[in-house]
N, C-alpha and C. Protein backbone atom coordinates (compact mmCIF):
# COMPACT_ATOMS: atom_id res chain seq x y z
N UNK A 1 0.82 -1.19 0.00
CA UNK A 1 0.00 0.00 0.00
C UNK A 1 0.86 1.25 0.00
N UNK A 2 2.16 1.47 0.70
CA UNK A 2 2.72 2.40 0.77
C UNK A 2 3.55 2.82 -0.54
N UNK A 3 3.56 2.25 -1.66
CA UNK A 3 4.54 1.66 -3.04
C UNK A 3 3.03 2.45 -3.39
N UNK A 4 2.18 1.97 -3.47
CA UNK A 4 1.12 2.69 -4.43
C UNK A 4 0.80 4.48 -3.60
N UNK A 5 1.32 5.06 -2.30
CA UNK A 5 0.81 6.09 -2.03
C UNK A 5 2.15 6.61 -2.53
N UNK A 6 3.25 6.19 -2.88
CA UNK A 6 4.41 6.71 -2.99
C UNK A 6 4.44 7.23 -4.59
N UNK A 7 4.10 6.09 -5.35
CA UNK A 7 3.48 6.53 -6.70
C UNK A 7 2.27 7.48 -6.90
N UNK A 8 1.19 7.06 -6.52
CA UNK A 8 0.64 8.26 -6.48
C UNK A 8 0.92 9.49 -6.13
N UNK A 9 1.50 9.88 -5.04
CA UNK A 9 1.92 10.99 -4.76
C UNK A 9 3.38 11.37 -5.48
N UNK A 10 4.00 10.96 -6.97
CA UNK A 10 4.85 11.47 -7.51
C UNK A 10 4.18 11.71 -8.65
N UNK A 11 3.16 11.00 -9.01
CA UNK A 11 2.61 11.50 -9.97
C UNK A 11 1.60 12.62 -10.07
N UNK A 12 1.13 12.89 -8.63
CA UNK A 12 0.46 14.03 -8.60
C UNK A 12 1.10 15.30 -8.61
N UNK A 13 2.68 14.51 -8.09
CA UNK A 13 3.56 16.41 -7.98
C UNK A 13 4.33 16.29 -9.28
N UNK A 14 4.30 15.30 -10.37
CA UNK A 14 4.82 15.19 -11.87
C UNK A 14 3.56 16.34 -12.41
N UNK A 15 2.75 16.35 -12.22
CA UNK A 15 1.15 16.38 -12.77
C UNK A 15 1.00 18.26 -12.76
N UNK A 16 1.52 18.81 -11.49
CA UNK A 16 1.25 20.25 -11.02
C UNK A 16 2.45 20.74 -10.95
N UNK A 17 3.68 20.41 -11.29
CA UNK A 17 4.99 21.08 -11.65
C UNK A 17 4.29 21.79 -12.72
N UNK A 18 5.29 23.20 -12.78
CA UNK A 18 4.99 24.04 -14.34
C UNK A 18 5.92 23.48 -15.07
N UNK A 19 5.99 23.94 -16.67
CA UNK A 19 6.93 23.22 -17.48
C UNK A 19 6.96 25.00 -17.88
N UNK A 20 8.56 25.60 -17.56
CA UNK A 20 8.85 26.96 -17.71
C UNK A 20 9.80 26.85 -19.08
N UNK A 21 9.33 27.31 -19.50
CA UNK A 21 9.35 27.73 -21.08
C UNK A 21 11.01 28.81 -21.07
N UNK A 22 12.06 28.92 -21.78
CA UNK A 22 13.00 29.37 -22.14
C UNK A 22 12.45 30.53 -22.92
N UNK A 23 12.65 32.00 -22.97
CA UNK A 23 11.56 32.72 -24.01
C UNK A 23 12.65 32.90 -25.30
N UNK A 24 12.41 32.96 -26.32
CA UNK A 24 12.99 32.56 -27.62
C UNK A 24 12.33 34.29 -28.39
N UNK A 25 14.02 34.21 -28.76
CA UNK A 25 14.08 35.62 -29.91
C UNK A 25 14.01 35.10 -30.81
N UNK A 26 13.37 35.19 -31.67
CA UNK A 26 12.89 34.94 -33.33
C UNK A 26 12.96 35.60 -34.43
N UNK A 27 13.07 35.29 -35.77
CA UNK A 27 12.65 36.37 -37.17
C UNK A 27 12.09 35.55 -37.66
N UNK A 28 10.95 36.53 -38.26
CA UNK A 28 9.79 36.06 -39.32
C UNK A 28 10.10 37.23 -40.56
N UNK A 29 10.28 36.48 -41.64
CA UNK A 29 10.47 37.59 -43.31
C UNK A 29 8.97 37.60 -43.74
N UNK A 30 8.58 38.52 -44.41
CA UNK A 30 7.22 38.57 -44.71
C UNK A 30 7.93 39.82 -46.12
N UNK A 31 8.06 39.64 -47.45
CA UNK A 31 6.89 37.90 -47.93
C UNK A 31 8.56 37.27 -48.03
N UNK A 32 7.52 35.63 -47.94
CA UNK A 32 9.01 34.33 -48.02
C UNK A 32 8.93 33.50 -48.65
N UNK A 33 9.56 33.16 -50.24
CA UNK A 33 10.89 34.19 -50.62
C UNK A 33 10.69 35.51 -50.91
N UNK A 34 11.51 36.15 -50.60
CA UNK A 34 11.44 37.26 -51.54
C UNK A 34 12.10 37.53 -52.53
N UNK A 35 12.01 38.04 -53.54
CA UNK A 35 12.21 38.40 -55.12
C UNK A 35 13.38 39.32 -55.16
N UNK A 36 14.61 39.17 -56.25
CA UNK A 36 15.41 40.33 -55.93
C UNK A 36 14.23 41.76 -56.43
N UNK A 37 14.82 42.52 -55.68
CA UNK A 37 14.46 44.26 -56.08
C UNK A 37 13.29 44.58 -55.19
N UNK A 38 12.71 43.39 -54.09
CA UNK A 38 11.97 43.36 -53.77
C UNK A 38 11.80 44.18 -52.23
N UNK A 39 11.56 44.23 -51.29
CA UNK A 39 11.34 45.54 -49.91
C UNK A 39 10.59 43.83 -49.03
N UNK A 40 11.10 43.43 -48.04
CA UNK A 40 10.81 42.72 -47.20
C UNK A 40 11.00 43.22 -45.76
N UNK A 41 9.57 42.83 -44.97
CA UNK A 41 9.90 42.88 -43.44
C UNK A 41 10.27 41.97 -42.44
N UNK A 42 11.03 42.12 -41.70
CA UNK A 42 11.61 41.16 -40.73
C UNK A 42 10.78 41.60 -39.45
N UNK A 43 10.27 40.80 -38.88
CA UNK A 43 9.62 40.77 -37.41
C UNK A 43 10.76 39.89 -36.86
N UNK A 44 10.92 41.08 -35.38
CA UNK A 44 11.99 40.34 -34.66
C UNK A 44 10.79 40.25 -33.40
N UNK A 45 10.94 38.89 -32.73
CA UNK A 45 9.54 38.30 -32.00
C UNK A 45 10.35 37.92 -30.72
N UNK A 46 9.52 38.05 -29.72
CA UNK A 46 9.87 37.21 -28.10
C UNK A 46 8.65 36.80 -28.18
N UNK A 47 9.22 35.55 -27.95
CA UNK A 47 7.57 34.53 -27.30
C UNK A 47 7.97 33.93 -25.82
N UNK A 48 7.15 34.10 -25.14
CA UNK A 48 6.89 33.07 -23.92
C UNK A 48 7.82 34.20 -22.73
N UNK A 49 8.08 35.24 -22.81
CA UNK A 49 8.23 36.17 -21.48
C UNK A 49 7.94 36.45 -20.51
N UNK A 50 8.36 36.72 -19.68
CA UNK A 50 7.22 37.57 -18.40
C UNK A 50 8.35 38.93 -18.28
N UNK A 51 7.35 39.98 -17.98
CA UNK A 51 8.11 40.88 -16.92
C UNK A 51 9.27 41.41 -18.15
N UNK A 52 9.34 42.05 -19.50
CA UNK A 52 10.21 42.67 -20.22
C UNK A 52 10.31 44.04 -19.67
N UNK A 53 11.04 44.43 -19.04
CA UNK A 53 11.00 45.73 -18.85
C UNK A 53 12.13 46.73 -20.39
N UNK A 54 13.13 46.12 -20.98
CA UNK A 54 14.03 46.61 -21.56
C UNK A 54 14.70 44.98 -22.36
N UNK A 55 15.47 45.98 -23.54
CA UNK A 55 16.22 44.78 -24.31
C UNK A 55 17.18 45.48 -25.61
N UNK A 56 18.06 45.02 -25.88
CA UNK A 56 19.08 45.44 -26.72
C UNK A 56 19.32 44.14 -27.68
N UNK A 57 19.89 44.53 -29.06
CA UNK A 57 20.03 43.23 -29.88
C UNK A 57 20.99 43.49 -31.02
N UNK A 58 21.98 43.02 -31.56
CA UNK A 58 22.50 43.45 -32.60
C UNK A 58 21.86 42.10 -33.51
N UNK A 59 21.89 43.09 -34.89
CA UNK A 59 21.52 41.94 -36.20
C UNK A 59 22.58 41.87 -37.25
N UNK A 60 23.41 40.71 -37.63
CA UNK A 60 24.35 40.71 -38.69
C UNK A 60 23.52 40.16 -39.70
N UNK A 61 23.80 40.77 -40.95
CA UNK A 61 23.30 40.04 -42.40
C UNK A 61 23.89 39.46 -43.53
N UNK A 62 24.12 39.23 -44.54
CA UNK A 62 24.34 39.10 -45.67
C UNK A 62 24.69 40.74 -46.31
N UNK A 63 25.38 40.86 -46.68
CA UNK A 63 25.45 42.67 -47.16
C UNK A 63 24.76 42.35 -48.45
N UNK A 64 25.48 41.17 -49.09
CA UNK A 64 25.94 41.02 -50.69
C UNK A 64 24.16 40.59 -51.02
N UNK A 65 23.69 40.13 -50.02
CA UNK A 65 22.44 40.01 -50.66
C UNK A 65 21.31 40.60 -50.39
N UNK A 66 21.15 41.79 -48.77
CA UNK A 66 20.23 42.11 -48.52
C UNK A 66 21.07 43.89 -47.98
N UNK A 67 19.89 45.06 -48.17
CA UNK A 67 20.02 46.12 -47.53
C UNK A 67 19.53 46.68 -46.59
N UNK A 68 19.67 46.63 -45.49
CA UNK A 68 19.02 47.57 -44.53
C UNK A 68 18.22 48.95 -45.04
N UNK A 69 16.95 49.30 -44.45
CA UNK A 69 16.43 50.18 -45.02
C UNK A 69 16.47 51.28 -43.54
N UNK A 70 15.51 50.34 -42.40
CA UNK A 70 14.71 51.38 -42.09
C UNK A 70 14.62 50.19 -40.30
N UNK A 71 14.41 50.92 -39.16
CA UNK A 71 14.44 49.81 -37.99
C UNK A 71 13.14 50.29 -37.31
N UNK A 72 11.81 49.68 -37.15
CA UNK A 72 10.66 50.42 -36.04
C UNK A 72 10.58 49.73 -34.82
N UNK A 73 10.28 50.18 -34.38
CA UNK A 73 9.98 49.56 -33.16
C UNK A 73 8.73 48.90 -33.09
N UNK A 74 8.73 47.74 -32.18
CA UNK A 74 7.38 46.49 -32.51
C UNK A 74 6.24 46.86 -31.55
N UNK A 75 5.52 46.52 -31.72
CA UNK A 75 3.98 46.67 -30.21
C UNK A 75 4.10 45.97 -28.90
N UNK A 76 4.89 45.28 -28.76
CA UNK A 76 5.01 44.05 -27.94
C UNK A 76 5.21 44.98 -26.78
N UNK A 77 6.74 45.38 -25.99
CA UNK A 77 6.64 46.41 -25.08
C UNK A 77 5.80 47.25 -24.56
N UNK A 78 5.56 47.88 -26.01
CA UNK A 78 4.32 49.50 -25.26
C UNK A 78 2.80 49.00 -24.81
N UNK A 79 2.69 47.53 -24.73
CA UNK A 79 1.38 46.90 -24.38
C UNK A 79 1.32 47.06 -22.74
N UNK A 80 3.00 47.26 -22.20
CA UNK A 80 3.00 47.64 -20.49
C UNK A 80 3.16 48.81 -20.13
N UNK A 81 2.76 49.78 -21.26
CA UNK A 81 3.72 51.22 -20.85
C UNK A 81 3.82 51.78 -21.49
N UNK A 82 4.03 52.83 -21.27
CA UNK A 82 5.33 54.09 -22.65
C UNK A 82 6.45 53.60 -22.91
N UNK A 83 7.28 53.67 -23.78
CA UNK A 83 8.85 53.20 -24.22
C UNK A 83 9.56 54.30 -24.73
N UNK A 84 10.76 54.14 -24.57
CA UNK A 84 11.81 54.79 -25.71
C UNK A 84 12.80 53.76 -26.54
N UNK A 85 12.73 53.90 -27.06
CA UNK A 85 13.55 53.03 -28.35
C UNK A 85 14.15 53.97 -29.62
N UNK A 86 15.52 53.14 -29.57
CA UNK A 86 15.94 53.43 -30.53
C UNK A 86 16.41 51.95 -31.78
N UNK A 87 16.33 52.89 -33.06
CA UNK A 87 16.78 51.72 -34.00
C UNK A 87 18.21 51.03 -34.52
N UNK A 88 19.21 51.89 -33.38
CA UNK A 88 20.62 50.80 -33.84
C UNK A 88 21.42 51.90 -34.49
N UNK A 89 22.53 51.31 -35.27
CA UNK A 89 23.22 52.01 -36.23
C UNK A 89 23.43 50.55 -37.31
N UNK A 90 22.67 51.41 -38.54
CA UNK A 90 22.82 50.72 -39.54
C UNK A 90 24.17 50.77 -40.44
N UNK A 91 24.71 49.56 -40.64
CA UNK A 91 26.05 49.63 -41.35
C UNK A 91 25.76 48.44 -42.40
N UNK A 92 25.38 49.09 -43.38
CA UNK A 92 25.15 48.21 -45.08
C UNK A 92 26.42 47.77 -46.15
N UNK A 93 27.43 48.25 -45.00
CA UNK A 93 29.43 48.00 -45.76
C UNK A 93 29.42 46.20 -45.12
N UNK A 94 28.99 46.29 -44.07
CA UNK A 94 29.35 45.24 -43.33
C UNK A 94 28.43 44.40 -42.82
N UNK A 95 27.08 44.65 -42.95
CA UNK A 95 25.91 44.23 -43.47
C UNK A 95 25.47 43.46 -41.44
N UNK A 96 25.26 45.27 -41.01
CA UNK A 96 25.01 44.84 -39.12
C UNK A 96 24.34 45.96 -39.16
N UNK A 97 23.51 45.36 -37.88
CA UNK A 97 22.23 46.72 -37.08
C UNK A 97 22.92 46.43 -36.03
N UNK A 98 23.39 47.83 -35.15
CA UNK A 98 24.69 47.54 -34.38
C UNK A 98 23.41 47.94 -33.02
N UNK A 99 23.34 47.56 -31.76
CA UNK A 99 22.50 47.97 -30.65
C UNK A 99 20.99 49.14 -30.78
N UNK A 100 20.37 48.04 -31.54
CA UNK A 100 18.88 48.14 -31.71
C UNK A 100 18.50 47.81 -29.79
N UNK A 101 17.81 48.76 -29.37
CA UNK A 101 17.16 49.45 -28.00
C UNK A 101 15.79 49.43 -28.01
N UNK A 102 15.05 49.17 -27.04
CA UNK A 102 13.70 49.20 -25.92
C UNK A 102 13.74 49.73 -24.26
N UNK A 103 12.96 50.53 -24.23
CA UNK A 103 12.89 50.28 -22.77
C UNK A 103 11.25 51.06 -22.37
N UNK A 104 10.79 50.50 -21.33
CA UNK A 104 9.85 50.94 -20.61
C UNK A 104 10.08 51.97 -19.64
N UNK A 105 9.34 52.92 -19.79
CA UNK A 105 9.47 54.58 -18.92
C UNK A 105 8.42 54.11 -17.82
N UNK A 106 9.22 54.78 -16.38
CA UNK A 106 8.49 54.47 -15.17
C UNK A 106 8.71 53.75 -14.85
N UNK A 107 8.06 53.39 -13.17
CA UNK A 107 7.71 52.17 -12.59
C UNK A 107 6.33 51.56 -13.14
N UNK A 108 6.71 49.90 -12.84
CA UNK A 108 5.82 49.03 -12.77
C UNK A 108 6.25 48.03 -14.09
N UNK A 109 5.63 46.85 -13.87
CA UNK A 109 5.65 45.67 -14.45
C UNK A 109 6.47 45.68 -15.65
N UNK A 110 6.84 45.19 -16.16
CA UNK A 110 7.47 44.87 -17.69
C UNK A 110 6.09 43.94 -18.43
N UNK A 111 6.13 43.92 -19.85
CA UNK A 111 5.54 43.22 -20.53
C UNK A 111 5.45 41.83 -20.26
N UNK A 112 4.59 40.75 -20.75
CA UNK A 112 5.06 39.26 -20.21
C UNK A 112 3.75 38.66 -21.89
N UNK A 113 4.14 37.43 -22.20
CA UNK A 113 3.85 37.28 -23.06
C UNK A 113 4.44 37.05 -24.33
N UNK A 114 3.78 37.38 -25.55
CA UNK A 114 5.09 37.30 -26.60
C UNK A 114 4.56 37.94 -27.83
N UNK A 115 5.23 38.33 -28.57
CA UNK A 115 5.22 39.45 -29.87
C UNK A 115 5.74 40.30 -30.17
N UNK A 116 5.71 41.07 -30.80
CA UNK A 116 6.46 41.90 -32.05
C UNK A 116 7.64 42.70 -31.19
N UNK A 117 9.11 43.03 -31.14
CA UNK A 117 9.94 43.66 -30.90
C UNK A 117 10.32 44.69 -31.26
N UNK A 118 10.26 44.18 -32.67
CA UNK A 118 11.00 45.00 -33.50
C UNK A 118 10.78 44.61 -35.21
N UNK A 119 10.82 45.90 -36.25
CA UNK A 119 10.41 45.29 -37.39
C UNK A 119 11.71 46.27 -38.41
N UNK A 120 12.32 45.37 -39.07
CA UNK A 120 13.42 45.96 -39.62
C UNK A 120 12.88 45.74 -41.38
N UNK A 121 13.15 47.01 -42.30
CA UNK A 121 12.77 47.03 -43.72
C UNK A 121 13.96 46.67 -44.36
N UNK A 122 14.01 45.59 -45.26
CA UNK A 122 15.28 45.42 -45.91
C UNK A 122 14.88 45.22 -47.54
N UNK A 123 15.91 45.19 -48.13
CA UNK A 123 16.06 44.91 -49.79
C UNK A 123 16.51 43.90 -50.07
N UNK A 124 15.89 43.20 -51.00
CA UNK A 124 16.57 42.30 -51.24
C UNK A 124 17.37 42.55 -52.84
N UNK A 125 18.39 42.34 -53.07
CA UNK A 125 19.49 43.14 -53.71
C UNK A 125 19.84 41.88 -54.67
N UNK A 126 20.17 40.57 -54.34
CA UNK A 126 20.23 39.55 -55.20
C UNK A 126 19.67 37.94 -54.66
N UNK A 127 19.86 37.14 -55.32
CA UNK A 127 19.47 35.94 -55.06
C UNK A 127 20.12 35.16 -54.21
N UNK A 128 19.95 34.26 -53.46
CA UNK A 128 20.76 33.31 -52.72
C UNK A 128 20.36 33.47 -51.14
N UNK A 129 20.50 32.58 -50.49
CA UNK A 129 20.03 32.82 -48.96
C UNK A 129 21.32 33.25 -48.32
N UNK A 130 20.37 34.35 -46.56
CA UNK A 130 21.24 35.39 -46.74
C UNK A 130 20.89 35.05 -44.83
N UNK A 131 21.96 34.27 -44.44
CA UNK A 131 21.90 34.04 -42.68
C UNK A 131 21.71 35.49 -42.31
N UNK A 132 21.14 35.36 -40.78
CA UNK A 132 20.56 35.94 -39.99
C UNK A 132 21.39 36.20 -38.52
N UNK A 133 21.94 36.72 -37.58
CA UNK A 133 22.85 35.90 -36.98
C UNK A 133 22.51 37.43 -35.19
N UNK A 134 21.63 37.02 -34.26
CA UNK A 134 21.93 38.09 -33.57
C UNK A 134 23.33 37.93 -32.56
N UNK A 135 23.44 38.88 -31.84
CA UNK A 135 24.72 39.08 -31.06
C UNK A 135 23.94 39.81 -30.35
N UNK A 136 25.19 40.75 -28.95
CA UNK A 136 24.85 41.46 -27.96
C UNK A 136 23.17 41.31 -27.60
N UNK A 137 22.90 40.37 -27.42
CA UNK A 137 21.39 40.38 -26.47
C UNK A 137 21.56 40.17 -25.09
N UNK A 138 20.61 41.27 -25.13
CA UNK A 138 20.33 41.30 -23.36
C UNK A 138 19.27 41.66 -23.38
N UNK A 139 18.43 41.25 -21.99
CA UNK A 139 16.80 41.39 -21.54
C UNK A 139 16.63 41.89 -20.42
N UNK A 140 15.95 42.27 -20.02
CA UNK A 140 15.81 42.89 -18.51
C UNK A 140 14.51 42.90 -17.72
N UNK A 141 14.74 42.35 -16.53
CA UNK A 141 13.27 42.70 -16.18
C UNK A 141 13.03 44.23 -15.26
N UNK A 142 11.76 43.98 -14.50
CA UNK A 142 11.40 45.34 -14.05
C UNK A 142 12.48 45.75 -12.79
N UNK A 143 13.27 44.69 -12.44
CA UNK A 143 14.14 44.86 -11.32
C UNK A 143 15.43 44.77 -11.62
N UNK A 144 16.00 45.12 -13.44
CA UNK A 144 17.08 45.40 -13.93
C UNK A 144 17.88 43.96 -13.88
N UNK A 145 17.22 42.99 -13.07
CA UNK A 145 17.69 41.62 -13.37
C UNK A 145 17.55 41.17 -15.03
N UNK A 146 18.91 40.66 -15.52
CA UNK A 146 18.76 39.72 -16.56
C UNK A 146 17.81 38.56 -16.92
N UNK A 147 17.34 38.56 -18.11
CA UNK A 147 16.28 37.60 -18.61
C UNK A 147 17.24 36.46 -19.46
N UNK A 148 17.39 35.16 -19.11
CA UNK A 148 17.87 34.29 -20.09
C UNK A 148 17.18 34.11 -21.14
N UNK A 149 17.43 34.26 -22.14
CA UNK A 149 16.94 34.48 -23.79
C UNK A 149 17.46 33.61 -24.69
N UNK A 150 16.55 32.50 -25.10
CA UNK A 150 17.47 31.68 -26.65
C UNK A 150 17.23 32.60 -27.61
N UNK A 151 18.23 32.94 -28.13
CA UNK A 151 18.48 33.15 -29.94
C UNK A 151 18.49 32.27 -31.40
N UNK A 152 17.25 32.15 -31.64
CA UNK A 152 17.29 31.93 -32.73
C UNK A 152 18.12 33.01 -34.32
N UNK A 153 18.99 32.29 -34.57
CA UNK A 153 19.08 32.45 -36.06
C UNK A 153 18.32 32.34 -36.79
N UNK A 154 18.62 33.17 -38.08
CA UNK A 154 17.63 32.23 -39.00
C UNK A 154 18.28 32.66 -40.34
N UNK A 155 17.60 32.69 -41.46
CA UNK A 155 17.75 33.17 -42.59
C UNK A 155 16.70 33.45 -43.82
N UNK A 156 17.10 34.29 -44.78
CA UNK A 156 15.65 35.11 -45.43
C UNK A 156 16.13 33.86 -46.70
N UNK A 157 15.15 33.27 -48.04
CA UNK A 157 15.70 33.11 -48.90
C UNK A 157 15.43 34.29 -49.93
N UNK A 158 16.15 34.73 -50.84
CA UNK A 158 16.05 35.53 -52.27
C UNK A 158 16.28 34.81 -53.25
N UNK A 159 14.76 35.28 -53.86
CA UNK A 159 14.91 34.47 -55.92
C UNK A 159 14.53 35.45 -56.57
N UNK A 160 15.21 35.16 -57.70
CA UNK A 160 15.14 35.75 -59.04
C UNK A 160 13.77 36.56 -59.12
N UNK A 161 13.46 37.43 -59.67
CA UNK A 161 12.48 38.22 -60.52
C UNK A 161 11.60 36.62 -61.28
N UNK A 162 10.55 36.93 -61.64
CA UNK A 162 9.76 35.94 -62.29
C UNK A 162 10.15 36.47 -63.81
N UNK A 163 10.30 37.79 -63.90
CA UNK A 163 10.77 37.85 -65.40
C UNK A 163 11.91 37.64 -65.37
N UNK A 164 12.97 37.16 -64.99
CA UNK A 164 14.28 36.80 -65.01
C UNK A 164 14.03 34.97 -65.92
N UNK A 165 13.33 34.51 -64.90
CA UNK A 165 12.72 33.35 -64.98
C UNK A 165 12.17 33.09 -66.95
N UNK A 166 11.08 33.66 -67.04
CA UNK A 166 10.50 33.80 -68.32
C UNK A 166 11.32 34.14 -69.44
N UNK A 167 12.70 35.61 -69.76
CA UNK A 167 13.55 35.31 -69.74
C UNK A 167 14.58 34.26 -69.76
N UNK A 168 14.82 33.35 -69.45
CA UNK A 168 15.55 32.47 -69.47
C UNK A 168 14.60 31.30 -69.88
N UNK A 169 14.04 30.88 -70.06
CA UNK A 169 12.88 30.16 -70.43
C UNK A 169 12.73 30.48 -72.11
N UNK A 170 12.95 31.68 -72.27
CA UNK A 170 11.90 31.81 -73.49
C UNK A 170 13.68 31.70 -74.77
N UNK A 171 14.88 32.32 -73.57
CA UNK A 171 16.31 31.57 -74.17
C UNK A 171 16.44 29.89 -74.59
N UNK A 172 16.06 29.70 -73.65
CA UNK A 172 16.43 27.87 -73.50
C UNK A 172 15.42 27.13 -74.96
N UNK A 173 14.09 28.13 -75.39
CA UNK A 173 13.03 27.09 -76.35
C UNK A 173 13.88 27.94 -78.00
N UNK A 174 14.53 29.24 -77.80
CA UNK A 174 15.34 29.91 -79.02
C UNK A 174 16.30 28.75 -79.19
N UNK A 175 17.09 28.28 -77.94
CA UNK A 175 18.29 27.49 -78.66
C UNK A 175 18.08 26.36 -79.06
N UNK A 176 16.84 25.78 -78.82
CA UNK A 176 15.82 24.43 -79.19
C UNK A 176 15.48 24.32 -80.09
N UNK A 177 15.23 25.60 -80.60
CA UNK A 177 14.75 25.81 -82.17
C UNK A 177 16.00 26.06 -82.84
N UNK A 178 17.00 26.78 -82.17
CA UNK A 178 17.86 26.62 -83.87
C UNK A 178 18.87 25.67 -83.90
N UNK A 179 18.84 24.45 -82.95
CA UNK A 179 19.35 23.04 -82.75
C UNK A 179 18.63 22.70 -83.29
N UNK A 180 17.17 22.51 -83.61
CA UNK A 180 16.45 21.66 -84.47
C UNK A 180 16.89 22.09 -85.97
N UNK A 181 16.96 22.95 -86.37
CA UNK A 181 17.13 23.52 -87.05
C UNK A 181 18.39 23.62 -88.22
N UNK A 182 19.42 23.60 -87.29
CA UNK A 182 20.59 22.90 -87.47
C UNK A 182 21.09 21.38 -87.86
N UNK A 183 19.83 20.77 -86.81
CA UNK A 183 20.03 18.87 -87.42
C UNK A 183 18.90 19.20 -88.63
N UNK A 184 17.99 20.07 -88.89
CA UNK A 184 17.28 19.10 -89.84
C UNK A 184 17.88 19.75 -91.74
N UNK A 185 18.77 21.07 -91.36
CA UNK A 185 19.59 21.42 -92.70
C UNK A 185 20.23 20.32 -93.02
N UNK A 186 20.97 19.28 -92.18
CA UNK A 186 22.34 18.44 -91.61
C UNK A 186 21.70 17.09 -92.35
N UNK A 187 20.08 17.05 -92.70
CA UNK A 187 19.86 15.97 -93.08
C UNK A 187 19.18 15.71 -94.19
């Protein structure tokens, strides 16, 4: 009897443990792929937080394939507050958003939850996939204590123009025809 209260009672405290979630920095490209010549947005995302009071982030890119345009700030924060934010220093030589900034003005709570950070405008300049890579992150809560944060990487893909495509298509049925063309003088 005591084997079965011993089990039971581990499975009841297996049962009402929380399962605490790691909160995860993210990018979402919108639209995906994108097209060279094309203007894409990056949502930089926290899911699963409590208590954001502040946060800093650098973003490295691809230079050769994407341009920095433009850095806003996301909704996620100002859902606890007023903020000040700033958007970084953009460097398109070396293809980095150098200490992209948040913070909540006043006392009281930090944000908790998860969504939008930050939304960065980029170009896409040529084809080929173009890693994603943050650095310097830090989180903060309302008591200036550090937030442990996974970083996700990620990466955007870029393709061709569709008339690039058609273009090359409408090359490939020209040299079809004057290969046919060629064997049937030949015979």
């Amino acid at each position: 009897m005591t084997i079965l209260k011993k089990c039971l009672a581990a499975m009841l405290l297996a049962a009402s443990t929380q399962a605490f979630a790691i909160p995860t920095l993210s990018l979402s490209a919108t639209p995906a792929p994108a097209t060279v010549g094309s203007t894409m947005d990056l949502a930089v995302r926290i899911s699963d937080i409590a208590d954001l009071y502040g946060y800093q982030f650098t973003l490295t890119f691809d230079a050769a394939l994407l341009k920095a345009n433009s850095v806003a700030e996301g909704a996620f924060l100002g859902t606890a507050g007023p903020t000040f934010s700033d958007g970084g220093v953009i460097d398109n030589a070396t293809g980095m958003i150098s200490f992209v900034f948040n913070t909540r003005l006043g006392a009281g709570a930090g944000a908790s939850g998860s969504g939008d950070l930050a939304h960065i405008s980029l170009n896409a300049l040529s084809a080929g996939s173009a890693a994603l890579t943050f650095s310097d992150v830090l989180f903060l809560d309302s008591h200036q204590n550090e937030i442990a944060v996974r970083a996700d990487n990620g990466s955007v893909q870029v393709v061709p123009e569709p008339a690039s495509y058609l273009m090359m298509g409408v090359g490939l049925v020209a040299l079809g025809a004057m290969r046919r063309r060629q064997l049937g003088a030949r015979a």
